[in-house]
Protein backbone atom coordinates (compact mmCIF):
# COMPACT_ATOMS: atom_id res chain seq x y z
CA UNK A 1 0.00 0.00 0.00
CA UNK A 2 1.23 3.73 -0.93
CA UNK A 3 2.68 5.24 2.04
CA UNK A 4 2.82 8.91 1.69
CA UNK A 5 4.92 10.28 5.02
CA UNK A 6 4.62 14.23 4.96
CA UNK A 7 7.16 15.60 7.20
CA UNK A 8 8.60 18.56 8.39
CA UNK A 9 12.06 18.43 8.69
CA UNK A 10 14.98 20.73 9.46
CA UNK A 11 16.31 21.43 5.76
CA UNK A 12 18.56 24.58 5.47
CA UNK A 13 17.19 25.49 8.99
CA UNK A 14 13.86 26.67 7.72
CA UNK A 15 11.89 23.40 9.02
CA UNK A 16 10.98 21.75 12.16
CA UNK A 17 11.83 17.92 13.30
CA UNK A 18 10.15 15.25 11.55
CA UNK A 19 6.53 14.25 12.68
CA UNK A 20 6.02 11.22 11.01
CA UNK A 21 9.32 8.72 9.89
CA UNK A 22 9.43 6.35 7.51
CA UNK A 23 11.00 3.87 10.15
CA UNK A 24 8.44 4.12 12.43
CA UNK A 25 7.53 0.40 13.75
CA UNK A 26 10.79 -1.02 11.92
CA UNK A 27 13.97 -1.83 13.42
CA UNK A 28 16.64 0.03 13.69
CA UNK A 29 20.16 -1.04 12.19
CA UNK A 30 23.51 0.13 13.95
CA UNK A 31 26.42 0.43 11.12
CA UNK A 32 27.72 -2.80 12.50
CA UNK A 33 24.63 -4.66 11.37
CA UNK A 34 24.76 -2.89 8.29
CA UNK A 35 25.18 -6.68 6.14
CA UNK A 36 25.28 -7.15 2.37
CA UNK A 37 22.75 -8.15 0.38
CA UNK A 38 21.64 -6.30 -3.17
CA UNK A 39 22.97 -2.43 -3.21
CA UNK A 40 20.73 0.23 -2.85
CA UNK A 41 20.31 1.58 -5.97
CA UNK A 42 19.31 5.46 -6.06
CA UNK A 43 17.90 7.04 -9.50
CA UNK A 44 18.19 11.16 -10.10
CA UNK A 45 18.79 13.04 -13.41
CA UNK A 46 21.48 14.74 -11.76
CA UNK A 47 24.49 13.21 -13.15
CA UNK A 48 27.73 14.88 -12.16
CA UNK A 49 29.79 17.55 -15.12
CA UNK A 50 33.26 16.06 -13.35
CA UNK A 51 34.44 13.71 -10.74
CA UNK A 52 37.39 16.27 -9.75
CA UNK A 53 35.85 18.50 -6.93
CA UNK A 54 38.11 21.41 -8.08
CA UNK A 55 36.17 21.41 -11.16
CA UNK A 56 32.30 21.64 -10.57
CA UNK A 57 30.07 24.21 -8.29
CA UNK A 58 26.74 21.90 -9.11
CA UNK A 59 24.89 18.80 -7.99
CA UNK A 60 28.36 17.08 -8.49
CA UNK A 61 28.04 17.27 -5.06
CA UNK A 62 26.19 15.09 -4.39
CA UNK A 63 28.53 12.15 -5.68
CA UNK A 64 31.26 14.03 -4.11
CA UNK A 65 29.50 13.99 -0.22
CA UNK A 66 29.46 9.90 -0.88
CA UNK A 67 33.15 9.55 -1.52
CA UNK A 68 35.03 12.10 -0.44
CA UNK A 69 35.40 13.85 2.85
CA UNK A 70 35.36 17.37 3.84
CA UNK A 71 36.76 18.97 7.14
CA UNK A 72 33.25 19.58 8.35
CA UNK A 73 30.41 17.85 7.37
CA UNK A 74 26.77 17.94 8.76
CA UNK A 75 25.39 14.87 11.30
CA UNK A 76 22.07 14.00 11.05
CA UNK A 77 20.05 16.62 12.15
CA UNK A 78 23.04 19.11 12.25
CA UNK A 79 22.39 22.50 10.65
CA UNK A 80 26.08 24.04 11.38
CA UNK A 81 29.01 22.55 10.69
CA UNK A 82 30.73 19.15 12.62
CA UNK A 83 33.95 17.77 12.65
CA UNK A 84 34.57 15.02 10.10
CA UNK A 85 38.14 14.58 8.74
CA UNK A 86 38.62 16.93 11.72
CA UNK A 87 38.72 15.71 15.24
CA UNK A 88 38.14 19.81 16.21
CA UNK A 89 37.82 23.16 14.50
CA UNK A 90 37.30 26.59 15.27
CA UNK A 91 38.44 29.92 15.27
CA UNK A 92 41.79 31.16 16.99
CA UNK A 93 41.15 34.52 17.12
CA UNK A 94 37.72 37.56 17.82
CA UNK A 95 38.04 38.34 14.57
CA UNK A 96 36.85 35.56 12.39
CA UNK A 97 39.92 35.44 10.52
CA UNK A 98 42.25 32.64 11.50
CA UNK A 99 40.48 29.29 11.88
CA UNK A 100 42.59 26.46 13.06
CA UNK A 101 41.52 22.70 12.42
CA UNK A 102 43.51 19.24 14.00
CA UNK A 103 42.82 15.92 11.56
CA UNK A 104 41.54 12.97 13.61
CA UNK A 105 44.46 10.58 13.90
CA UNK A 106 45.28 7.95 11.80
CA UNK A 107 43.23 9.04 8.62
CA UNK A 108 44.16 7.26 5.27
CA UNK A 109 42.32 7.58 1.97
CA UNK A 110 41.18 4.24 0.31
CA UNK A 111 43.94 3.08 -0.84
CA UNK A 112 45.76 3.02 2.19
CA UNK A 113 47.76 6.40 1.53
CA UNK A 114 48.20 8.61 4.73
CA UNK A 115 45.64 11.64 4.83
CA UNK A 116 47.70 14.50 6.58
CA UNK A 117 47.19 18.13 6.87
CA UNK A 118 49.83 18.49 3.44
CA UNK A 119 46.72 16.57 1.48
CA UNK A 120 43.90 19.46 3.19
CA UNK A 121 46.78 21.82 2.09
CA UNK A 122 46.84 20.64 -1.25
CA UNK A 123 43.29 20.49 -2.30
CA UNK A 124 42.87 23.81 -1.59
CA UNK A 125 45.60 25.17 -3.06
CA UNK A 126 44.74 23.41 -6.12
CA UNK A 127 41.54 25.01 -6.52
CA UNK A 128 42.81 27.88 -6.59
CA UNK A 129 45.74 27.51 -8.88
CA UNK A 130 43.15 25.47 -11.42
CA UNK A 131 40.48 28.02 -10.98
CA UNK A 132 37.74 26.50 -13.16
CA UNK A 133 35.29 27.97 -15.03
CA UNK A 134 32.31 27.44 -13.45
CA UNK A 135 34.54 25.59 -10.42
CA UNK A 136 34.51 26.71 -6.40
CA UNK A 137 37.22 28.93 -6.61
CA UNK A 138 34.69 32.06 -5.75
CA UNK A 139 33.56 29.88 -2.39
CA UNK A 140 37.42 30.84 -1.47
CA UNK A 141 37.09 34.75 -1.63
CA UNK A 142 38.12 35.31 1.68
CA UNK A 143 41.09 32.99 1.84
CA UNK A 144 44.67 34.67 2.22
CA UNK A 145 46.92 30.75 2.42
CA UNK A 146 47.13 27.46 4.38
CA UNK A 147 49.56 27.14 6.63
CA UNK A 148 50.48 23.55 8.02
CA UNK A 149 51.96 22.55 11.34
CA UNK A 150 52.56 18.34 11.54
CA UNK A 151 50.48 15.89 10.21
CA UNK A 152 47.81 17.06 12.05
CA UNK A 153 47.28 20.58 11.92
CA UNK A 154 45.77 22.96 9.37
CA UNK A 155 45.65 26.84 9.44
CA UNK A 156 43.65 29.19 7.19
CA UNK A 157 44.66 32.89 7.45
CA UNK A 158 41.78 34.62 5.83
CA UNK A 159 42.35 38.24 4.33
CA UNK A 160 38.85 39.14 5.36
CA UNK A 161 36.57 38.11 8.83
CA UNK A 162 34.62 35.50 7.48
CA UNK A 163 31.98 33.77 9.52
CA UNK A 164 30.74 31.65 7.27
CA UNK A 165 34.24 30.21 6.00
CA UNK A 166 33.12 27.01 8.51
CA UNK A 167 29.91 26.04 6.05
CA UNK A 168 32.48 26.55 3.03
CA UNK A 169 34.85 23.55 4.51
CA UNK A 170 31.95 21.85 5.09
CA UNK A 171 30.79 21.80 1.30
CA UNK A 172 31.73 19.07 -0.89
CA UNK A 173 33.92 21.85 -3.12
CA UNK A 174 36.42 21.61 -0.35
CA UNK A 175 36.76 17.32 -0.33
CA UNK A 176 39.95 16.33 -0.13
CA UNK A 177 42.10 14.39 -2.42
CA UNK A 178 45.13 12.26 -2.49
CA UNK A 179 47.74 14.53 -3.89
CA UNK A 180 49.53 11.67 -6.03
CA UNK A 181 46.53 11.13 -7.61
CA UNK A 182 45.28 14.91 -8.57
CA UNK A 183 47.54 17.48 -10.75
CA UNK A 184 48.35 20.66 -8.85
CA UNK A 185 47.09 22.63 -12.05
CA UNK A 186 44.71 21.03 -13.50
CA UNK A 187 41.92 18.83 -13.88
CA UNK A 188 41.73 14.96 -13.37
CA UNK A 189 41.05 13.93 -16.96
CA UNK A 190 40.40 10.09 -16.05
CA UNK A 191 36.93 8.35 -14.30
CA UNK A 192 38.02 7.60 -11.50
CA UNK A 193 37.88 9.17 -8.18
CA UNK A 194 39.93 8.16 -4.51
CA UNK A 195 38.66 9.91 -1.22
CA UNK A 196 38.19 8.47 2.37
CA UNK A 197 34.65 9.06 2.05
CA UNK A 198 32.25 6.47 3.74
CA UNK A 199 32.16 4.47 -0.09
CA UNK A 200 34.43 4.21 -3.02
CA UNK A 201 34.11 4.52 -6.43
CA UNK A 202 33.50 0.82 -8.09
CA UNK A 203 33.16 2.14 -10.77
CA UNK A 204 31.82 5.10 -13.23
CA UNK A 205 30.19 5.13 -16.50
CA UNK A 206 29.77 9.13 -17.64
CA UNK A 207 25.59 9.54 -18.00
CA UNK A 208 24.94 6.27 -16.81
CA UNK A 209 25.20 4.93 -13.16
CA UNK A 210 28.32 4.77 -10.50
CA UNK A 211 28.97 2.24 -8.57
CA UNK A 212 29.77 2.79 -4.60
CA UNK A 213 30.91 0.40 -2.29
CA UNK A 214 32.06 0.47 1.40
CA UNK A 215 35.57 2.07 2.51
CA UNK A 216 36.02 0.07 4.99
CA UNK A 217 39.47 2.50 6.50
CA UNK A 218 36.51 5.39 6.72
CA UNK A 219 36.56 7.62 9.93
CA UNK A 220 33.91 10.11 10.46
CA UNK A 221 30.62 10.75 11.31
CA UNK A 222 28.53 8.37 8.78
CA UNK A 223 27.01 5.70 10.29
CA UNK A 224 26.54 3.36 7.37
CA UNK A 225 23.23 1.51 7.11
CA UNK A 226 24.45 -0.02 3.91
CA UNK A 227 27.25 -1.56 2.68
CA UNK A 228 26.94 -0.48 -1.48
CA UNK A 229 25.48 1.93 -3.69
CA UNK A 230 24.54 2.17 -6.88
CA UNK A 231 23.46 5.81 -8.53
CA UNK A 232 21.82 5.28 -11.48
CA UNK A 233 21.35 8.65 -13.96
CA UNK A 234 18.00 9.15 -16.07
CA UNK A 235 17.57 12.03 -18.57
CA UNK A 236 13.87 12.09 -17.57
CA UNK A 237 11.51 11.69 -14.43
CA UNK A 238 9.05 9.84 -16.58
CA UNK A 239 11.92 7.02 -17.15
CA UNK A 240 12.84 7.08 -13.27
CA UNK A 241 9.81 6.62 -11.97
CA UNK A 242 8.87 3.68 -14.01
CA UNK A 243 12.50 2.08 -13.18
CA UNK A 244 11.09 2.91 -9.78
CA UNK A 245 7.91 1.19 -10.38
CA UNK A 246 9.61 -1.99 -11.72
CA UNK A 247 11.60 -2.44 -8.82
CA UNK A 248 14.84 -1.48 -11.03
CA UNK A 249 16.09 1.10 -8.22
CA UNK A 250 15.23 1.56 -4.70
CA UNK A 251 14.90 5.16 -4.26
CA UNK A 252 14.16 8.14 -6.55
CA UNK A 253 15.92 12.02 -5.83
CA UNK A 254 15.95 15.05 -7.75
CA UNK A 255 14.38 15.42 -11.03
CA UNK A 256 10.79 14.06 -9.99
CA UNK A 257 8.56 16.21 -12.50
CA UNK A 258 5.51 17.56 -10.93
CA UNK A 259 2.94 14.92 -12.20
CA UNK A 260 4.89 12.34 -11.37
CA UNK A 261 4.78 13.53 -7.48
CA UNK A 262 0.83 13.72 -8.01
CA UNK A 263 0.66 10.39 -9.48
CA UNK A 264 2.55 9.15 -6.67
CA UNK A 265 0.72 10.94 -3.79
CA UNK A 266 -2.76 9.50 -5.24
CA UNK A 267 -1.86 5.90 -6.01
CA UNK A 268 -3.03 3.87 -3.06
CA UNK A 269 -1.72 0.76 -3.78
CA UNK A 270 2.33 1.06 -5.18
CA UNK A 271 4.02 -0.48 -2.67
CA UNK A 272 5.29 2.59 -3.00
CA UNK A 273 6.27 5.56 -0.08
CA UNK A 274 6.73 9.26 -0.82
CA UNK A 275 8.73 11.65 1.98
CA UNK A 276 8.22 15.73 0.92
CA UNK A 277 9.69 18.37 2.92
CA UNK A 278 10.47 21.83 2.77
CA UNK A 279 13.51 22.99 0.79
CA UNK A 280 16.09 26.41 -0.49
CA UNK A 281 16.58 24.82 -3.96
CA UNK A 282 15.79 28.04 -6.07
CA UNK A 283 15.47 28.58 -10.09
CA UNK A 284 16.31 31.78 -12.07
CA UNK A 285 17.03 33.62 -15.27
CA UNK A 286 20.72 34.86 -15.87
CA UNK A 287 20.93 38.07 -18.06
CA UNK A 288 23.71 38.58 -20.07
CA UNK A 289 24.99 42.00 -19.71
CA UNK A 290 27.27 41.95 -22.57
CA UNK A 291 24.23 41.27 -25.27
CA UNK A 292 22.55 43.82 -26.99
CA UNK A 293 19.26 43.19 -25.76
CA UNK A 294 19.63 41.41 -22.16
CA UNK A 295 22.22 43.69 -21.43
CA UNK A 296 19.90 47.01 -21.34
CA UNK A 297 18.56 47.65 -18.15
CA UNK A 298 14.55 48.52 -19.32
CA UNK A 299 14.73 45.22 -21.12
CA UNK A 300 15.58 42.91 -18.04
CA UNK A 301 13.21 44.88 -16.14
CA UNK A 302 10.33 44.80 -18.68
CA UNK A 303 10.51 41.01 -18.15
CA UNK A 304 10.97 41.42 -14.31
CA UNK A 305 7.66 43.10 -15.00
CA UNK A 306 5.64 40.44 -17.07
CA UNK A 307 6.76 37.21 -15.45
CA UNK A 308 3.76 35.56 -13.82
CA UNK A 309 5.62 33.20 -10.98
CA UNK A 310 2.03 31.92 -9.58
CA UNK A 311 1.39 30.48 -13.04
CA UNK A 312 4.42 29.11 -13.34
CA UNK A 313 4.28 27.52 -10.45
CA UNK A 314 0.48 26.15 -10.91
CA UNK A 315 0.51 25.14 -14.47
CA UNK A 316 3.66 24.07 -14.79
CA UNK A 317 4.67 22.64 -11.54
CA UNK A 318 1.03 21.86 -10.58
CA UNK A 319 2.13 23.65 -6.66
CA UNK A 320 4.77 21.26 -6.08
CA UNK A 321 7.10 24.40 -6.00
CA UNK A 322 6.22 28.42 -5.01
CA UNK A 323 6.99 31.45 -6.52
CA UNK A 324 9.71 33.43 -5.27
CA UNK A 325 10.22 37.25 -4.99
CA UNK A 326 14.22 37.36 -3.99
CA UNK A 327 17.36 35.28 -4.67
CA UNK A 328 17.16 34.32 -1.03
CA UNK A 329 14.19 31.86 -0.60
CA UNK A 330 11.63 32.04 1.83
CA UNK A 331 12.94 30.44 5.47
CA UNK A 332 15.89 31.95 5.91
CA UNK A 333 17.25 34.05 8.19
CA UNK A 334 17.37 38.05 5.68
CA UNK A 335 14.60 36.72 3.17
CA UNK A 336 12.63 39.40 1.40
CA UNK A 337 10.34 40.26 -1.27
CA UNK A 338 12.46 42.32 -3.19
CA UNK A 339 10.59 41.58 -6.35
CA UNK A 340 7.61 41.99 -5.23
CA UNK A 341 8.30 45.21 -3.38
CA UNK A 342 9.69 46.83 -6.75
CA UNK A 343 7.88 45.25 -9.69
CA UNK A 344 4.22 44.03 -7.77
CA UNK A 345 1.67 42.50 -10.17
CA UNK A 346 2.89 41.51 -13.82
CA UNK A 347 1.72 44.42 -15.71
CA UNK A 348 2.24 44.60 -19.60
CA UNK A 349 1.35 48.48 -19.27
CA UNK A 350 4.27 48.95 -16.24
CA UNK A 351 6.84 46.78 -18.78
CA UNK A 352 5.48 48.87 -21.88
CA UNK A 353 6.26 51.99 -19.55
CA UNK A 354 9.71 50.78 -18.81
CA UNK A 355 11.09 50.23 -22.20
CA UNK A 356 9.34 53.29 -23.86
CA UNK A 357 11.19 54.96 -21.02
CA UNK A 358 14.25 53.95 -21.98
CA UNK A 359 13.68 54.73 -25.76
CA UNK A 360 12.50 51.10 -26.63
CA UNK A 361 9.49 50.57 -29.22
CA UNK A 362 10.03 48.04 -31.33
CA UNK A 363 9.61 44.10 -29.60
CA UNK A 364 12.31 43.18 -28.14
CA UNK A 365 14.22 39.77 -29.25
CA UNK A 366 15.37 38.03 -26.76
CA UNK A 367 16.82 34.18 -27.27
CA UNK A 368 15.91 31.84 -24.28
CA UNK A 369 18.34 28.89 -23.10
CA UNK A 370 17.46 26.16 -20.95
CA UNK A 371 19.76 22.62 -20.28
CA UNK A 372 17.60 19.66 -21.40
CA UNK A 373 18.59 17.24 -19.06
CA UNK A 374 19.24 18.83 -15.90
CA UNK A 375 16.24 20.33 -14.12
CA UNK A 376 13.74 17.92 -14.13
CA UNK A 377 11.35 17.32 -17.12
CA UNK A 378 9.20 20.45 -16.40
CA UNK A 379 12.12 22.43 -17.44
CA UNK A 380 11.14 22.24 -21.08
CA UNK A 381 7.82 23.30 -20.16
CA UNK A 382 8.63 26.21 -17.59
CA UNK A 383 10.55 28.06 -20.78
CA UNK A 384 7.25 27.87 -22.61
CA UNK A 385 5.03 29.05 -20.22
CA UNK A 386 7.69 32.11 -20.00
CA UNK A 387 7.75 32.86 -23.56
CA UNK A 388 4.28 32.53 -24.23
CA UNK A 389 3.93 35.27 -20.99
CA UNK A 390 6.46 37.66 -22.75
CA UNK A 391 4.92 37.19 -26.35
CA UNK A 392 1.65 37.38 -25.04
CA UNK A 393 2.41 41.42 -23.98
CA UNK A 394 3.34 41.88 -27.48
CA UNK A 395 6.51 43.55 -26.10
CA UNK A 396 8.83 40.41 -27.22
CA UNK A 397 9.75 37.97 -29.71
CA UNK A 398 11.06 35.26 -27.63
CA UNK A 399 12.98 32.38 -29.44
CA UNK A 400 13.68 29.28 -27.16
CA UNK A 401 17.14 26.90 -27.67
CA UNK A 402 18.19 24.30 -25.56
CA UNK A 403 21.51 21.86 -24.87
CA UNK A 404 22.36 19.23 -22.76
CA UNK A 405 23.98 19.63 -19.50
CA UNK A 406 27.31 19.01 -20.40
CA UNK A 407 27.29 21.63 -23.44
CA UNK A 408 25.05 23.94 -22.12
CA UNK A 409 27.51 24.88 -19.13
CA UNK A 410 30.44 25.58 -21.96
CA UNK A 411 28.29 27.51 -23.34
CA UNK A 412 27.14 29.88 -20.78
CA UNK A 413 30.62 30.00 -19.62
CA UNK A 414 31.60 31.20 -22.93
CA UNK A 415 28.67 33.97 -22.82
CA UNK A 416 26.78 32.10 -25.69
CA UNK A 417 23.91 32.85 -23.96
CA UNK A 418 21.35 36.16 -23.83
CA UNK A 419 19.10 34.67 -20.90
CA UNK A 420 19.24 31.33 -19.58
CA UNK A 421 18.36 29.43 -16.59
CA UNK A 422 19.48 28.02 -13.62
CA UNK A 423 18.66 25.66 -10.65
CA UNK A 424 20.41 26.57 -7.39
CA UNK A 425 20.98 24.13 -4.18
CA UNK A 426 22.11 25.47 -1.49
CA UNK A 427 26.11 25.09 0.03
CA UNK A 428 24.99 26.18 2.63
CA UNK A 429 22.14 27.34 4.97
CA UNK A 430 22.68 31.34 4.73
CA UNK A 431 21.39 34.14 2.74
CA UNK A 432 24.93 34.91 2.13
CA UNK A 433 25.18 31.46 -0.26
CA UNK A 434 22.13 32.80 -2.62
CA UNK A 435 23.89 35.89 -3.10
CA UNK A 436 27.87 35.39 -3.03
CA UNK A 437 27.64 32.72 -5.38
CA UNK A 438 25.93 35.23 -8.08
CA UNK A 439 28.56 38.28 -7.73
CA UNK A 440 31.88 40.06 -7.67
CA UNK A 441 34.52 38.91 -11.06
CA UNK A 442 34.77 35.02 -10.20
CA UNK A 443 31.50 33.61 -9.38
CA UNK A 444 29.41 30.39 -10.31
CA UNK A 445 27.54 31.55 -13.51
CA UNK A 446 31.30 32.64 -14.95
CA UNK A 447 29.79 35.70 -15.80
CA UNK A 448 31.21 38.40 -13.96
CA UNK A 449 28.61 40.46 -12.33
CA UNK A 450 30.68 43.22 -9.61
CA UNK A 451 27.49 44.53 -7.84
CA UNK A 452 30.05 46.97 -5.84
CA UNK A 453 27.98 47.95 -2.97
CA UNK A 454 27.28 44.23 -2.19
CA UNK A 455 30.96 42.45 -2.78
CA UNK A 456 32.70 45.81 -1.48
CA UNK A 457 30.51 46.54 1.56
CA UNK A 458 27.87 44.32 2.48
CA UNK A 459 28.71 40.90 2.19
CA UNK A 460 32.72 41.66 4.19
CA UNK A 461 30.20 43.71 6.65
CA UNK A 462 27.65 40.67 6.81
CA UNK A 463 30.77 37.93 7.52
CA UNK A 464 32.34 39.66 9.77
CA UNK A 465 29.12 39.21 12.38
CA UNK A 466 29.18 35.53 13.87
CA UNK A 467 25.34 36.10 15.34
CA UNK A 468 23.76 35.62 11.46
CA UNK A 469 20.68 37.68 12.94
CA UNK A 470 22.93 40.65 12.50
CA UNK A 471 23.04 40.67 9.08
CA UNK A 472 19.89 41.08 7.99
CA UNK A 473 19.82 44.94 7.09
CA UNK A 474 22.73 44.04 5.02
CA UNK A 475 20.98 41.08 3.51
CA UNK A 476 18.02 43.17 2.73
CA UNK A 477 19.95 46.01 0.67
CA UNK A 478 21.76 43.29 -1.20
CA UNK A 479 18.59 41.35 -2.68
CA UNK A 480 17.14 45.49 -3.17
CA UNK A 481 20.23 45.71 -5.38
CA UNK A 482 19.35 42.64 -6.88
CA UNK A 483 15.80 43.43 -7.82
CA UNK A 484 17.05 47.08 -9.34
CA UNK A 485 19.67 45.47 -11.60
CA UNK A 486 17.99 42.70 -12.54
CA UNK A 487 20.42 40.57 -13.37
CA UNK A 488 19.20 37.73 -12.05
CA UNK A 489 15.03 36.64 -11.89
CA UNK A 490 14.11 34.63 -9.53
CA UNK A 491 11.36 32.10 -10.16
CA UNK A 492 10.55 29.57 -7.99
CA UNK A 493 11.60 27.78 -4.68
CA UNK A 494 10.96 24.15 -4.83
CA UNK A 495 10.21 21.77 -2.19
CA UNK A 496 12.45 18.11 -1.19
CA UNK A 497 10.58 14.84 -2.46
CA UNK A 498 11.99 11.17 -1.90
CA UNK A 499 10.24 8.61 -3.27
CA UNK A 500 11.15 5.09 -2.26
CA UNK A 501 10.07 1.23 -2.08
CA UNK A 502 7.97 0.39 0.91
CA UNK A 503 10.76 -2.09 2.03
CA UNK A 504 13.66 0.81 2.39
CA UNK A 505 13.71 3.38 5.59
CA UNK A 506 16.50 5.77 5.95
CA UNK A 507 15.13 8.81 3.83
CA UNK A 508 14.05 10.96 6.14
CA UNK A 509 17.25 11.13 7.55
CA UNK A 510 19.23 11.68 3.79
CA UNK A 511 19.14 14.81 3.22
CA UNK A 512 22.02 17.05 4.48
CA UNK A 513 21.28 20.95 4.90
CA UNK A 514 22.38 21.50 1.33
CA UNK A 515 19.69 19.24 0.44
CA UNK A 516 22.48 16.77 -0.78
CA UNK A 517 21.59 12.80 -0.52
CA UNK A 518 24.00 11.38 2.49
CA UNK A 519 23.64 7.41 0.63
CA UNK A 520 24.41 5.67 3.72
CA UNK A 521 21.36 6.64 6.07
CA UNK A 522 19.67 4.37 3.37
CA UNK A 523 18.55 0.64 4.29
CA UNK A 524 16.24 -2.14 3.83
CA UNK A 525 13.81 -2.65 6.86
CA UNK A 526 14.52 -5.74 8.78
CA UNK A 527 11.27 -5.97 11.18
CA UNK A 528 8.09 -4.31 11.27
C-alpha cells in the first residue's frame, strides 16, 4: 500500500523535526549490522559535469559527499558545521579570521595512503591555482593561504573576517584528495575518483550509473546503514519513476517532475512511499549583460515586470514548488520580497512603460536557453510558459534553444547565452550562499557580475558578524540591489521529495542541509 509520510524536517534550517518517519515500527540497524545483500540503488537526473571537486560548483556534489570527505560535514540533524576529517575546528582569534583545524588521527584515503594536513593543504591550493570555469574557486574569496603545522594541523589565514568560512569547509567543493593522484594545475582527466569518504568509487560510467561500495578504512561521522550503492542517472523523471515502479532502483531524488509527485501521492496501492519536505533549492534567469538586448537595463526589467511566478508555479509545476520574490528563498534568516516590493503585479502596461522609457518601441528579441537534461522534465515546459507570458504582452519575440547539461555549461561559460536558466541548491544554509555565489569577477555563472555595494561593503560587513541575525539589514539592501539590476530573476523555490520502495527506511534522515543525498542513512527494513 502507498505510504505517503509528509514531514517537516529541518532542511537549510527553515523546518521543524520530523513528525512522522518512515522507520516508524521497523527496526533500527547500527552500522555494525549494516550486512550485504543487493545495493541500494538510487535514480536522479542529476548526473555529475566532473568527478574532480576542483572542477564543478553543481549537484556534483552530491557524488562528491558519498566519496570524499570534507573537514566539516553535517550529522544528522546538524544544521552548522561538525567535525569530520577533523577531530576539532574553530576559530583562533575575535576576529573571524584565523580558523585552526587538527585531523583525527590515523586518517588514510582508500587506498591506504596517509591523509595529513599536506593533502587538506593541497586540495585547496589546487583550486585555486586550477580556478575553473564554473569551479569553487569564488567559495574561497576570503582565503589569504594554508599554513600547516605536523600531520595534524591545518591553518587558514583569511584576508577578510569571514563567519561563514566554517559552512564553506563543510561543502563538498572543499573534499579532499590524495595529492599523487590529482595534478596541482589542472583537472583529473580520467573516471576515476579516490577519497576516504564512507564508499568508493567501483566504478563510473559518464551519464549512466556509478557504482559505490564500502571504505572500509573510513573515519567520520557516517554511520553506514548499507554496505553499497549504486546511482543510477535518467535524462527524464518519466523514465525514473517507471525504473522505480519496476523495482529497477530503490529510491528516486531530484528530477521528480511535478505529475509524477501527483501520481505518486494518489496511487493507493504502489508499494510505493513518498517523503516531501520543505527545501532552499531556487530557479532563475541569468541576463547577459554583454548582449545587446539582455544587457539594457529597461529590457531585463520589462521582463521582471511580465513574469507571472504563480502560473508558473500552478501550471507548470502543478504547486509542487512556489513562486519566489528574492534570490534568497523564503525560510531563511534576511529573506525578502524584493521583487515583489519593486515590480508588484505583472503588468504589460508597467513593462510597456519601462522600455518606452528607456527609448524602446520596437519588440524586443530576446533568445531563451534552458539545459535539457538537468532540471527535471518540467524544465522544457517552464521556458514555454515564460515565452508565451512575454509574447503574449506583445513587447517580445522570444525564441527558445536548448543543450544538454554538459554543453550547455560551456556555453554559458563562454557567454553564448542572452538569458538562460538556472537551478540553485544550497552550500549552505545562509542568505549569504544565494547571493555570493551570483557576484563580484569570479563567481558560479562565470559571468562576472561586480554589484560593488554588495561584494565591497555588504557581504565583508555581513561575515564579519558571527550572530547571522545581525546581518539582515545588510541582507536586505543586497537582494534590493538585486531586484534594481535585474540581473538575475528569480522564479521559484521548490520543495524536497523522496520517493522510495515500501521495504527501504533511511530517507528521512538523507538529506544534508544542502539538500544533498548522504547514501548511507539508506537501508532495507529488517522488522516491522
Amino acid at each position: 500500500m502507498f505510504n505517503r509520510n509528509r514531514f517537516l524536517r529541518r532542511v537549510a534550517a527553515i523546518a521543524s523535526v520530523s513528525s512522522v518517519s518512515l522507520t516508524a515500527g521497523c527496526g533500527l540497524l547500527s552500522e555494525g549490522d549494516a550486512g550485504g545483500g543487493a545495493p541500494i540503488v538510487v535514480g536522479t537526473t542529476s548526473a555529475p559535469s566532473t568527478l574532480d571537486p576542483a572542477g564543478a560548483w553543481d549537484g556534483s556534489w552530491e557524488l562528491y559527499r558519498n566519496i570524499y570527505q570534507t573537514l566539516l560535514a553535517y550529522p544528522n540533524g546538524a544544521t552548522t558545521p561538525q567535525p569530520d576529517a577533523a577531530e576539532s575546528c574553530s576559530f583562533s582569534d575575535a576576529s573571524s579570521r584565523t580558523y585552526h583545524c587538527t585531523l583525527r588521527e590515523g586518517l588514510k584515503f582508500a587506498d591506504g595512503d596517509p591523509l595529513t594536513a599536506r593533502a587538506v593543504k593541497y586540495s585547496v591550493d589546487r583550486i585555486r591555482a586550477i580556478d575553473a570555469p564554473g569551479g569553487p574557486a569564488g567559495l574561497l574569496g576570503s582565503l589569504d593561504r594554508v599554513d600547516t603545522s605536523g600531520d595534524r594541523d591545518i591553518v587558514f589565514h583569511l584576508g577578510k573576517p569571514d563567519a561563514t568560512f566554517p559552512f564553506v569547509l563543510a561543502t563538498p567543493a572543499l573534499s579532499i584528495v590524495d595529492p599523487k593522484d590529482y595534478p596541482a594545475r589542472a583537472l583529473r582527466k580520467d573516471a576515476g575518483a579516490d577519497g576516504s569518504g564512507p564508499y568508493r568509487l567501483g566504478s563510473y560510467q559518464e551519464g549512466r550509473q556509478a557504482v559505490l561500495t564500502r571504505n572500509d578504512g573510513y573515519q567520520g561521522f557516517a554511520k553506514r546503514q548499507n554496505d553499497a550503492v549504486t546511482i543510477r542517472y535518467f535524462q527524464d523523471s518519466a523514465g525514473m519513476v517507471a525504473a522505480l515502479r519496476a523495482k529497477k532502483i530503490d529510491v528516486t531524488y531530484r528530477g521528480l517532475a511535478a505529475g509524477d509527485i501527483l501520481a505518486l501521492q494518489q496511487d493507493n496501492d504502489s508499494g510505493l512511499q513518498l517523503v516531501d519536505g520543505a527545501g532552499t533549492d531556487i530557479s532563475y534567469l541569468v541576463f547577459d549583460p554583454e548582449d545587446p538586448w539582455a544587457g539594457r537595463p529597461a529590457v531585463r526589467k520589462a521582463v521582471a515586470q511580465l513574469v507571472d511566478r504563480g502560473a508558473i508555479a500552478h501550471k507548470v509545476y502543478k504547486d509542487t514548488v512556489d513562486p519566489l520574490y528574492s534570490m534568497v528563498p523564503k525560510g531563511l534568516t534576511g529573506h525578502t520580497t524584493a521583487f515583489f516590493d519593486d515590480y508588484g503585479d505583472p503588468s504589460t502596461a508597467k513593462a510597456r512603460a519601462i522600455l518606452q522609457g528607456a527609448g524602446i518601441r520596437q519588440k524586443v528579441p530576446l533568445t531563451l536557453w534552458y539545459t535539457s537534461d538537468r532540471y527535471g522534465s518540467e524544465t522544457a515546459l517552464m521556458f514555454e510558459e515564460l515565452k508565451r507570458q512575454l509574447d503574449g504582452s506583445g513587447l517580445f519575440t522570444v525564441t527558445l534553444r536548448s543543450r544538454p547539461w554538459k554543453t550547455y555549461v560551456v556555453g554559458y561559460q563562454k557567454g553564448e547565452y542572452p538569458v538562460f536558466g538556472r537551478g540553485w541548491s544550497p552550500d549552505f544554509p545562509d542568505a549569504d550562499n544565494f547571493i555570493a555565489p551570483f557576484t563580484g569577477e569570479h563567481n558560479a555563472l562565470g559571468t562576472p557580475y561586480p554589484a560593488k555595494e554588495i561584494t565591497g561593503t555588504l557581504l565583508p560587513r555581513s561575515r564579519a558578524r558571527s550572530d547571522r541575525a545581525e546581518t539582515v539589514k545588510d541582507m536586505a539592501q543586497a537582494q534590493r540591489i538585486l531586484a534594481t539590476d535585474a540581473r538575475l530573476l528569480p522564479l521559484w523555490q521548490g520543495r524536497q521529495y523522496v520517493a522510495a520502495s515500501d521495504d527501504i527506511a533511511g530517507g528521512e534522515q538523507a538529506l544534508d542541509p544542502s539538500t544533498i543525498m548522504m547514501m548511507w542513512t539508506l537501508h532495507r527494513k529488517t522488522s516491522w
